[in-house]
C-alpha atoms as a PDB file:
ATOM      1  CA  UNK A   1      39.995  37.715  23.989  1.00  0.00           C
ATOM      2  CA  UNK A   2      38.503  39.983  20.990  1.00  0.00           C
ATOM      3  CA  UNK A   3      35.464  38.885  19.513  1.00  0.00           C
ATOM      4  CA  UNK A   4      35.248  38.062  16.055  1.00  0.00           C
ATOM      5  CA  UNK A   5      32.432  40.337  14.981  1.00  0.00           C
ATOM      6  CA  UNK A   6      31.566  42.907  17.591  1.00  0.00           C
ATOM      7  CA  UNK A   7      27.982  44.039  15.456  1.00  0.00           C
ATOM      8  CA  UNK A   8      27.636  40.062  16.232  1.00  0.00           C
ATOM      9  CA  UNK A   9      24.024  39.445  18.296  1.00  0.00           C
ATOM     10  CA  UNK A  10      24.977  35.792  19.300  1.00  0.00           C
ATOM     11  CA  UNK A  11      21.013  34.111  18.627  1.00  0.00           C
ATOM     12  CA  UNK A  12      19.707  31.611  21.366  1.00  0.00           C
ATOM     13  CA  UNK A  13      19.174  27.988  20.661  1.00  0.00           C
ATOM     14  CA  UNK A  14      16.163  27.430  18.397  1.00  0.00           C
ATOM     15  CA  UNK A  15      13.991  24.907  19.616  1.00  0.00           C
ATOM     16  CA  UNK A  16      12.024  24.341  16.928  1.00  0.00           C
ATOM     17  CA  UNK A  17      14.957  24.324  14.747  1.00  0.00           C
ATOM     18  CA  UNK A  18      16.783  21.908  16.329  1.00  0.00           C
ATOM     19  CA  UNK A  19      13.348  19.478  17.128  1.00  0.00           C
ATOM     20  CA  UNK A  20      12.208  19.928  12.828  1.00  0.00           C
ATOM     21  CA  UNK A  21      16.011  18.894  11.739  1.00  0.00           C
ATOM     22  CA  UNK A  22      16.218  15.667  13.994  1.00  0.00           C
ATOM     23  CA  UNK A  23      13.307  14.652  12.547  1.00  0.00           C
ATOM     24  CA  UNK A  24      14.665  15.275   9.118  1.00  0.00           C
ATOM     25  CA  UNK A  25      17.892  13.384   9.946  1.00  0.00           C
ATOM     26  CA  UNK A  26      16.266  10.268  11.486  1.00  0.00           C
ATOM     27  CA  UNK A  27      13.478  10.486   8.595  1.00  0.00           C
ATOM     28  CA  UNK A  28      16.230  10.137   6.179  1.00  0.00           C
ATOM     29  CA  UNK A  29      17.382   7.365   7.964  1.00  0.00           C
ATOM     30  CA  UNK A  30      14.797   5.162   8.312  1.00  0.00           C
ATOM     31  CA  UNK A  31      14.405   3.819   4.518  1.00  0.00           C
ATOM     32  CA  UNK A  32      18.044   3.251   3.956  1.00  0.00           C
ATOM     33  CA  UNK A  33      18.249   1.076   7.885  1.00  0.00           C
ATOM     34  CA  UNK A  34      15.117  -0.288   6.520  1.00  0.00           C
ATOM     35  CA  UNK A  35      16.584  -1.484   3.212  1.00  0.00           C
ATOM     36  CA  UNK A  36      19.771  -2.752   4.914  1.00  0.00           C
ATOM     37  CA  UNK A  37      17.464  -4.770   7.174  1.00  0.00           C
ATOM     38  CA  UNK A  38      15.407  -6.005   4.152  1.00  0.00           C
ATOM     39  CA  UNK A  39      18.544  -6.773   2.285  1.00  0.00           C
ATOM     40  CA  UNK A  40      19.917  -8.377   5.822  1.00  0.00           C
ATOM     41  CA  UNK A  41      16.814 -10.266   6.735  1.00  0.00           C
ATOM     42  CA  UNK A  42      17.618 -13.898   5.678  1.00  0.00           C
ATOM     43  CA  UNK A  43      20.957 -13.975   8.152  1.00  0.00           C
ATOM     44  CA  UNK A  44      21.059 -14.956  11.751  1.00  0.00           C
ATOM     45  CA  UNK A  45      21.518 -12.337  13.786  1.00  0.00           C
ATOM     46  CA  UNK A  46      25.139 -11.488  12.957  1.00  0.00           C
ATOM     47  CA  UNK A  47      26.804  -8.125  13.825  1.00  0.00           C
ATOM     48  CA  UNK A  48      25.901  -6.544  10.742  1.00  0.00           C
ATOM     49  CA  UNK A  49      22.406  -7.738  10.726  1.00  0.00           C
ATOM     50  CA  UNK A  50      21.961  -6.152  14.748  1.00  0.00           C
ATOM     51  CA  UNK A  51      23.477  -3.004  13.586  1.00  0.00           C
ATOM     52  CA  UNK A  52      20.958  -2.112  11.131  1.00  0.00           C
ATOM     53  CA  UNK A  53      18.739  -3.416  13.563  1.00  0.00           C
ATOM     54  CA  UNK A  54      19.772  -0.960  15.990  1.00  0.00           C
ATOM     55  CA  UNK A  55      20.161   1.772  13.619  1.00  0.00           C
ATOM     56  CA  UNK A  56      16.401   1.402  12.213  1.00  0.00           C
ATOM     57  CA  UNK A  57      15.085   0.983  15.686  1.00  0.00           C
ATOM     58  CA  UNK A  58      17.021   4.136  17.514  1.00  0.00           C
ATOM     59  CA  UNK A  59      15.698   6.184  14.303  1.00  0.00           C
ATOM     60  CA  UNK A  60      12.163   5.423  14.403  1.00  0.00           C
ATOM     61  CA  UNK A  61      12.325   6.027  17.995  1.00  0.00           C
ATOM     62  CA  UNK A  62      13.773   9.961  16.899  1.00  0.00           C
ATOM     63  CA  UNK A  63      11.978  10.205  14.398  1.00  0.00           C
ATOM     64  CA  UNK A  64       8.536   9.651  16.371  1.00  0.00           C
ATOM     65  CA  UNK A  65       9.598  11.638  19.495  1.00  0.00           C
ATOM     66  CA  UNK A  66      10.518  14.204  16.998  1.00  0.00           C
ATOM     67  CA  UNK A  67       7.073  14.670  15.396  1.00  0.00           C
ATOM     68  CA  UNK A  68       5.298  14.981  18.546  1.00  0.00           C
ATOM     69  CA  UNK A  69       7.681  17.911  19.843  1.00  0.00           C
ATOM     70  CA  UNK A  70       6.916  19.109  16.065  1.00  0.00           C
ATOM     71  CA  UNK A  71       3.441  18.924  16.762  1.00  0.00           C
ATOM     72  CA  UNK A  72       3.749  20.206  20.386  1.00  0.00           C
ATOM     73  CA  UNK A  73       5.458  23.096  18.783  1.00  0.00           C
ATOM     74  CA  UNK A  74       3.561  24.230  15.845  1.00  0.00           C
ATOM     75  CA  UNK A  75       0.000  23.295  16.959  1.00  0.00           C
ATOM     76  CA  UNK A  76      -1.528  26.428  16.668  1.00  0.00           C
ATOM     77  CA  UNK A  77      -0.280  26.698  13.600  1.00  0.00           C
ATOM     78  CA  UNK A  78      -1.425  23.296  12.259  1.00  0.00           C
ATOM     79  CA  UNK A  79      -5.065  23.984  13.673  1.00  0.00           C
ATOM     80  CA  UNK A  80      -5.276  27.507  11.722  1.00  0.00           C
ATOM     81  CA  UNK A  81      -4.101  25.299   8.732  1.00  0.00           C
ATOM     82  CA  UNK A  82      -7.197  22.806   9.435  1.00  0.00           C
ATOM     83  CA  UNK A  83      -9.374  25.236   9.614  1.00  0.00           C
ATOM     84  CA  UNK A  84      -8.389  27.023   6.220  1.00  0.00           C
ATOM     85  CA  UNK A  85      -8.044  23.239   4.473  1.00  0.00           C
ATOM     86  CA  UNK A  86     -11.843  22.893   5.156  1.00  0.00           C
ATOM     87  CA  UNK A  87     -12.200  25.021   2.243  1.00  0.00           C
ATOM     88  CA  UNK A  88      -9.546  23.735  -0.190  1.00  0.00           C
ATOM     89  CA  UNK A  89     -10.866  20.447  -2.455  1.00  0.00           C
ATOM     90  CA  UNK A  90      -8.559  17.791  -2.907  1.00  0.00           C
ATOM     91  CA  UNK A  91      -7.370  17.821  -6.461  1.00  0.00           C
ATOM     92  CA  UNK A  92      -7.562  14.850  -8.926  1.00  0.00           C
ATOM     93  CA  UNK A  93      -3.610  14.515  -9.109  1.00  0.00           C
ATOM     94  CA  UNK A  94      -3.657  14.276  -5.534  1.00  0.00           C
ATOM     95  CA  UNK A  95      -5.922  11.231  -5.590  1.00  0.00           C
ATOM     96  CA  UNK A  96      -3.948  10.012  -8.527  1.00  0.00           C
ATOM     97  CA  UNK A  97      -1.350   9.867  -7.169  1.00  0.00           C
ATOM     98  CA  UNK A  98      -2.418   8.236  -3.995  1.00  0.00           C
ATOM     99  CA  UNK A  99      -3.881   5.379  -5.896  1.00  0.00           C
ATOM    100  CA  UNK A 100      -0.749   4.589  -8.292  1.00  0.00           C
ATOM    101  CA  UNK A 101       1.694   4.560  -4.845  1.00  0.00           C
ATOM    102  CA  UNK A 102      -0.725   2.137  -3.320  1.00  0.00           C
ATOM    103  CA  UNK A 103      -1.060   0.162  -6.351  1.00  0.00           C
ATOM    104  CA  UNK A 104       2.592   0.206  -7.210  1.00  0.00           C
ATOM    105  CA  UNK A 105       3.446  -0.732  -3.059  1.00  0.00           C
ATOM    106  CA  UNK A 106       0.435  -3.122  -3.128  1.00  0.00           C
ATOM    107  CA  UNK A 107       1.789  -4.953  -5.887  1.00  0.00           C
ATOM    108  CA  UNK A 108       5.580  -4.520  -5.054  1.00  0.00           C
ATOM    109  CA  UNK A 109       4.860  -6.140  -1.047  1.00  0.00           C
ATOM    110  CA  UNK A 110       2.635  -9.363  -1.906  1.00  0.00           C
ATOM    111  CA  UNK A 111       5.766 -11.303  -2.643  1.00  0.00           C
ATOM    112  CA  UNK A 112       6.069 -11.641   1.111  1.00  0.00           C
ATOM    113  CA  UNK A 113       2.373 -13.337   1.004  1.00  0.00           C
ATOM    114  CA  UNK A 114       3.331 -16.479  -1.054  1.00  0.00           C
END
């Protein structure tokens, strides 16, 4: 059989690639099974409800294994990062904008206290 493109290197499985894209898949997962389970939360446990369930649970579970390979992967780098971040300031729209999500999600989530 001829191969398609003979000046073709064929690459070897990234690692790294393959570890930072599952946690990008079951990241974007986990706020939509989240809302679905919100939305679902007032059912018994019918077959929907349990799929969501399942679907949110099997995520997070990715999604955290995933960031610890990431971690395990790049922790040189994220060290040498550290270290340079000693010297950067944190900039007032950073902290602004810290303080309006937590006030907007602080106000949004106290429904479920009354």
């Amino acid at each position: 059989m001829k191969e398609m493109n003979p000046g073709h290197i064929k690459k070897p499985f990234n690692k790294r690639a393959f570890i930072a894209n599952g946690m990008f898949f079951s990241g974007i997962l986990l706020p939509f099974s989240g809302y679905m389970n919100h939305k679902l939360q007032s059912e018994t446990i019918t077959g929907s409800r349990h799929f969501w369930m399942a679907v949110h649970d099997m995520a997070a579970i990715l999604f955290t294994i995933s960031v610890i390979i990431h971690i395990y992967y790049n922790w040189n780098s994220l060290v040498k990062y550290i270290k340079k971040s000693r010297n950067i300031t944190i900039s007032k729209e950073a902290i602004a904008a810290f303080f309006i999500i937590l006030i907007i999600v602080g106000l949004f989530s106290t429904h479920a206290l009354h």
